[in-house]
N, C-alpha and C. Protein backbone atom coordinates (compact mmCIF):
# COMPACT_ATOMS: atom_id res chain seq x y z
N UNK A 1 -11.84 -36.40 11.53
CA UNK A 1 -11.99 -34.99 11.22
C UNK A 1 -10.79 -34.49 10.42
N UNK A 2 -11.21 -33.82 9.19
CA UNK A 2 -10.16 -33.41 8.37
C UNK A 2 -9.62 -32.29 8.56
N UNK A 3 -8.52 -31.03 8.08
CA UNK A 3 -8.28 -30.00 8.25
C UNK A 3 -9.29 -29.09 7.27
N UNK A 4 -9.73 -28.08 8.12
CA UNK A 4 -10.17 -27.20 7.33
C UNK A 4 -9.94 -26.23 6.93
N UNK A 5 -10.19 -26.09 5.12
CA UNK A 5 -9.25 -25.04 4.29
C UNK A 5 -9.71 -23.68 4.31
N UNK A 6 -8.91 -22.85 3.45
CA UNK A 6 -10.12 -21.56 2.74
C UNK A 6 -11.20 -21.69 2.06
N UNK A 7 -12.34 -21.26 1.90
CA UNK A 7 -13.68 -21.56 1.51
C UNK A 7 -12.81 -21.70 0.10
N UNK A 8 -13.53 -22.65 -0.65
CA UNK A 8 -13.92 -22.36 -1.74
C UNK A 8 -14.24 -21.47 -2.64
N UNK A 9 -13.27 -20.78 -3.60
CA UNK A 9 -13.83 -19.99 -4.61
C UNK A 9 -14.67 -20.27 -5.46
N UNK A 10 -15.90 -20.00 -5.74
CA UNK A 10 -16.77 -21.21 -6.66
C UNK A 10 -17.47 -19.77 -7.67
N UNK A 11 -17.25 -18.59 -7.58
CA UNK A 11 -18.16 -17.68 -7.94
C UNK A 11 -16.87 -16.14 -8.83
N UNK A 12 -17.33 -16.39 -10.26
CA UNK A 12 -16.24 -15.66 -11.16
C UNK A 12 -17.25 -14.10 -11.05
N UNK A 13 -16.31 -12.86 -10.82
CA UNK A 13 -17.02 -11.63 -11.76
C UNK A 13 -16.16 -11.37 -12.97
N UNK A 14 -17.05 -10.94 -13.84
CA UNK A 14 -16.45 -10.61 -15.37
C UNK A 14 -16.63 -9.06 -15.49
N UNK A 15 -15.57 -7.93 -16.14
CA UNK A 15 -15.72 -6.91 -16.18
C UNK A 15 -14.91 -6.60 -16.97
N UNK A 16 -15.19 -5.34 -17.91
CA UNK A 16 -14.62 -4.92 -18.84
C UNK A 16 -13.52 -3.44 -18.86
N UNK A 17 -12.88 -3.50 -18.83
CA UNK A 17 -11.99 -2.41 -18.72
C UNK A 17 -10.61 -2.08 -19.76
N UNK A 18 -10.55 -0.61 -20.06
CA UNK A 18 -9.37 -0.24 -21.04
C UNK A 18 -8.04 -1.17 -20.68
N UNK A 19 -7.41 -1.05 -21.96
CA UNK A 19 -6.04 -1.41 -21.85
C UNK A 19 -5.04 -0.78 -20.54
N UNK A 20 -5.19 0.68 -20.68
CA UNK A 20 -4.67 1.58 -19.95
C UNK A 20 -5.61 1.19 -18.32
N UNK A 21 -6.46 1.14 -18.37
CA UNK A 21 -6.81 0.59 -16.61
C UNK A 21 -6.48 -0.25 -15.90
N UNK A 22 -6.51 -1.85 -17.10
CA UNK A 22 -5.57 -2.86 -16.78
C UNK A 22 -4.57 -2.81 -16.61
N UNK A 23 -3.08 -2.12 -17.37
CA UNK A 23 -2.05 -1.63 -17.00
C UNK A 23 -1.63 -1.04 -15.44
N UNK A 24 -2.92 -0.36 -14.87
CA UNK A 24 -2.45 0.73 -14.00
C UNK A 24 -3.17 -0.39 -12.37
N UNK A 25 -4.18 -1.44 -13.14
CA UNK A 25 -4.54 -2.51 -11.89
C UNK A 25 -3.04 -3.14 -11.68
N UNK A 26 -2.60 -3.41 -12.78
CA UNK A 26 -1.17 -4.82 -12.70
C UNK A 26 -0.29 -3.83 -11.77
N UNK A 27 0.25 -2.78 -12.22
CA UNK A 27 1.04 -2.20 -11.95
C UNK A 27 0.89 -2.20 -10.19
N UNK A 28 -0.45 -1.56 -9.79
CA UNK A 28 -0.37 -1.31 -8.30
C UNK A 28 -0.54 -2.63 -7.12
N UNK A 29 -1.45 -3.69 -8.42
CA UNK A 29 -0.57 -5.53 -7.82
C UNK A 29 0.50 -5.40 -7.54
N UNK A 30 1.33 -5.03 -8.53
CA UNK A 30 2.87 -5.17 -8.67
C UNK A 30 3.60 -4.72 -7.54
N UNK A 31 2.97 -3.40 -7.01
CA UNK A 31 3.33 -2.53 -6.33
C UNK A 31 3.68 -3.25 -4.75
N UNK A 32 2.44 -3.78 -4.59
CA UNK A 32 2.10 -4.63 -3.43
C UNK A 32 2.23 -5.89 -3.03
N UNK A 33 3.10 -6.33 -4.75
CA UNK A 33 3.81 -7.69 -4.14
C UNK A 33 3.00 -8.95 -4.41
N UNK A 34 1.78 -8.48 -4.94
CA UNK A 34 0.66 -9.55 -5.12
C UNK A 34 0.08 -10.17 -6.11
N UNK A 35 -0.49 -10.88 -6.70
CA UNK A 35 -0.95 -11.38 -8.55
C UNK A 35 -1.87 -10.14 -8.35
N UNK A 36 -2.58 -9.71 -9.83
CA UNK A 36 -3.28 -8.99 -9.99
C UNK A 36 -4.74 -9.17 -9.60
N UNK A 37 -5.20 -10.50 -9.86
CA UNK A 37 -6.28 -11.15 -9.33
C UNK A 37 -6.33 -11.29 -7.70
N UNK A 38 -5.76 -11.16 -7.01
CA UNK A 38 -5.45 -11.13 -5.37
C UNK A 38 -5.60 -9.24 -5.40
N UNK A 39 -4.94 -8.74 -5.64
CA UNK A 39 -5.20 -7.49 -5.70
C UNK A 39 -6.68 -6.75 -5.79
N UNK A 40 -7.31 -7.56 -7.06
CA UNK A 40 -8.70 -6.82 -7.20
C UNK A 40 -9.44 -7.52 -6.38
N UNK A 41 -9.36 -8.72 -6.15
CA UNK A 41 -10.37 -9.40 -5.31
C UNK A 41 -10.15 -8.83 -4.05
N UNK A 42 -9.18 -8.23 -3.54
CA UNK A 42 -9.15 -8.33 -1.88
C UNK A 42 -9.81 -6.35 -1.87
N UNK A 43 -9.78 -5.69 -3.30
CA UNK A 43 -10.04 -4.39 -3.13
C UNK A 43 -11.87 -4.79 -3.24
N UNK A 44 -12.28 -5.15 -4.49
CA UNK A 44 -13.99 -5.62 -4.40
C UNK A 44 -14.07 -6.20 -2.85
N UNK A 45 -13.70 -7.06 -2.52
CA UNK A 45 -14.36 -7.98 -1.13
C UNK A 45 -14.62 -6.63 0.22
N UNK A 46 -13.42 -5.77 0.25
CA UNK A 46 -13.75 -4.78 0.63
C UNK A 46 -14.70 -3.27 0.46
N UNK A 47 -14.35 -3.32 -0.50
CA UNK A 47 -15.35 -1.78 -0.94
C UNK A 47 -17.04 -3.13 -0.45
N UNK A 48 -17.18 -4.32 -0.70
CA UNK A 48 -18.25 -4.62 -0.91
C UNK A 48 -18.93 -4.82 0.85
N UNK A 49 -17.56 -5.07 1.40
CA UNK A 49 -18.29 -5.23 2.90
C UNK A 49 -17.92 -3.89 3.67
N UNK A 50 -18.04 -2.65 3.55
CA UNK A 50 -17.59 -1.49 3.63
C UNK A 50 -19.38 -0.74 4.02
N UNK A 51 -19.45 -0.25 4.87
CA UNK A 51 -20.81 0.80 5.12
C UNK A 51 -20.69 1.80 4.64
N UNK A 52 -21.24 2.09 3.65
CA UNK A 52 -21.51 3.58 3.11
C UNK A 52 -23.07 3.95 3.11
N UNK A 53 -22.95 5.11 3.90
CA UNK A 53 -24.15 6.03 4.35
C UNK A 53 -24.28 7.10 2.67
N UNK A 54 -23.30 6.98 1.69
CA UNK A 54 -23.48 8.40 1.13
C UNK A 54 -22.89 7.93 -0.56
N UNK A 55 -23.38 6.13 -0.46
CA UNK A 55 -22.96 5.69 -1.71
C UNK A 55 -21.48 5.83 -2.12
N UNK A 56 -20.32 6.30 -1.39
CA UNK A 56 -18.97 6.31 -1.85
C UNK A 56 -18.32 5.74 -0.97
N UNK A 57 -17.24 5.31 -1.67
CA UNK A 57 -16.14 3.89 -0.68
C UNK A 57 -15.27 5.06 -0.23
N UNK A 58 -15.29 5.30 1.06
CA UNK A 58 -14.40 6.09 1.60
C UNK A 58 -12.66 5.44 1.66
N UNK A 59 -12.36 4.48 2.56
CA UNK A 59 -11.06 3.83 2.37
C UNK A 59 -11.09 2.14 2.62
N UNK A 60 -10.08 1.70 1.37
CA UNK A 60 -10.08 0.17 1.02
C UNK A 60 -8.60 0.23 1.53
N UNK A 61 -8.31 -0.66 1.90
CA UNK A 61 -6.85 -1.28 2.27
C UNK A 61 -6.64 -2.32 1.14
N UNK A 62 -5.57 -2.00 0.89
CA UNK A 62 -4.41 -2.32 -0.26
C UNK A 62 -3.95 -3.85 0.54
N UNK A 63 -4.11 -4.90 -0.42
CA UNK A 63 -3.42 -6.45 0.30
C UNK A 63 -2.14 -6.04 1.11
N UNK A 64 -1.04 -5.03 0.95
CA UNK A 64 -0.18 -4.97 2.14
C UNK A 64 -0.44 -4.07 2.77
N UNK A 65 -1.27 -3.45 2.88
CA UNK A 65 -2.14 -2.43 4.23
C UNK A 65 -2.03 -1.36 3.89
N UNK A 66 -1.93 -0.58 2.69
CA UNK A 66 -1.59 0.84 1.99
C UNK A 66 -3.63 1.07 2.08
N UNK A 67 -3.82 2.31 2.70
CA UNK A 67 -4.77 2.93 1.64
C UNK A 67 -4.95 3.56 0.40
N UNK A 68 -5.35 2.98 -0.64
CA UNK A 68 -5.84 3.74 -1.57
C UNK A 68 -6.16 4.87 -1.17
């Protein structure tokens, strides 16, 4: 029996966004100490497993535990 890892990432999203949005994603990575890609993924994984009764993401936790 081998050790078992983190799943597998096997699945890319692609999205388009301003210069100025990208800037202000890096920045609040930055903020939190984290790559930018760890940052958005851990904010999507949340808003996505999140219950909303009223279609809006009420609160996401920030990779070091800040709410947005």
């Amino acid at each position: 029996m081998g050790m078992k890892g983190p799943p597998i990432r096997q699945k890319v999203v692609t999205l388009k966004i301003t210069p100025e949005q990208f800037k202000a994603i890096e920045q609040r990575a930055e903020r939190c100490g984290v790559r930018t890609a760890v940052w958005v993924r851990s904010i999507v994984v949340q808003a996505a497993s999140q219950p909303s009764d009223d279609g809006y993401i009420r609160k996401i936790r920030e990779p070091n535990g800040a709410l947005t």
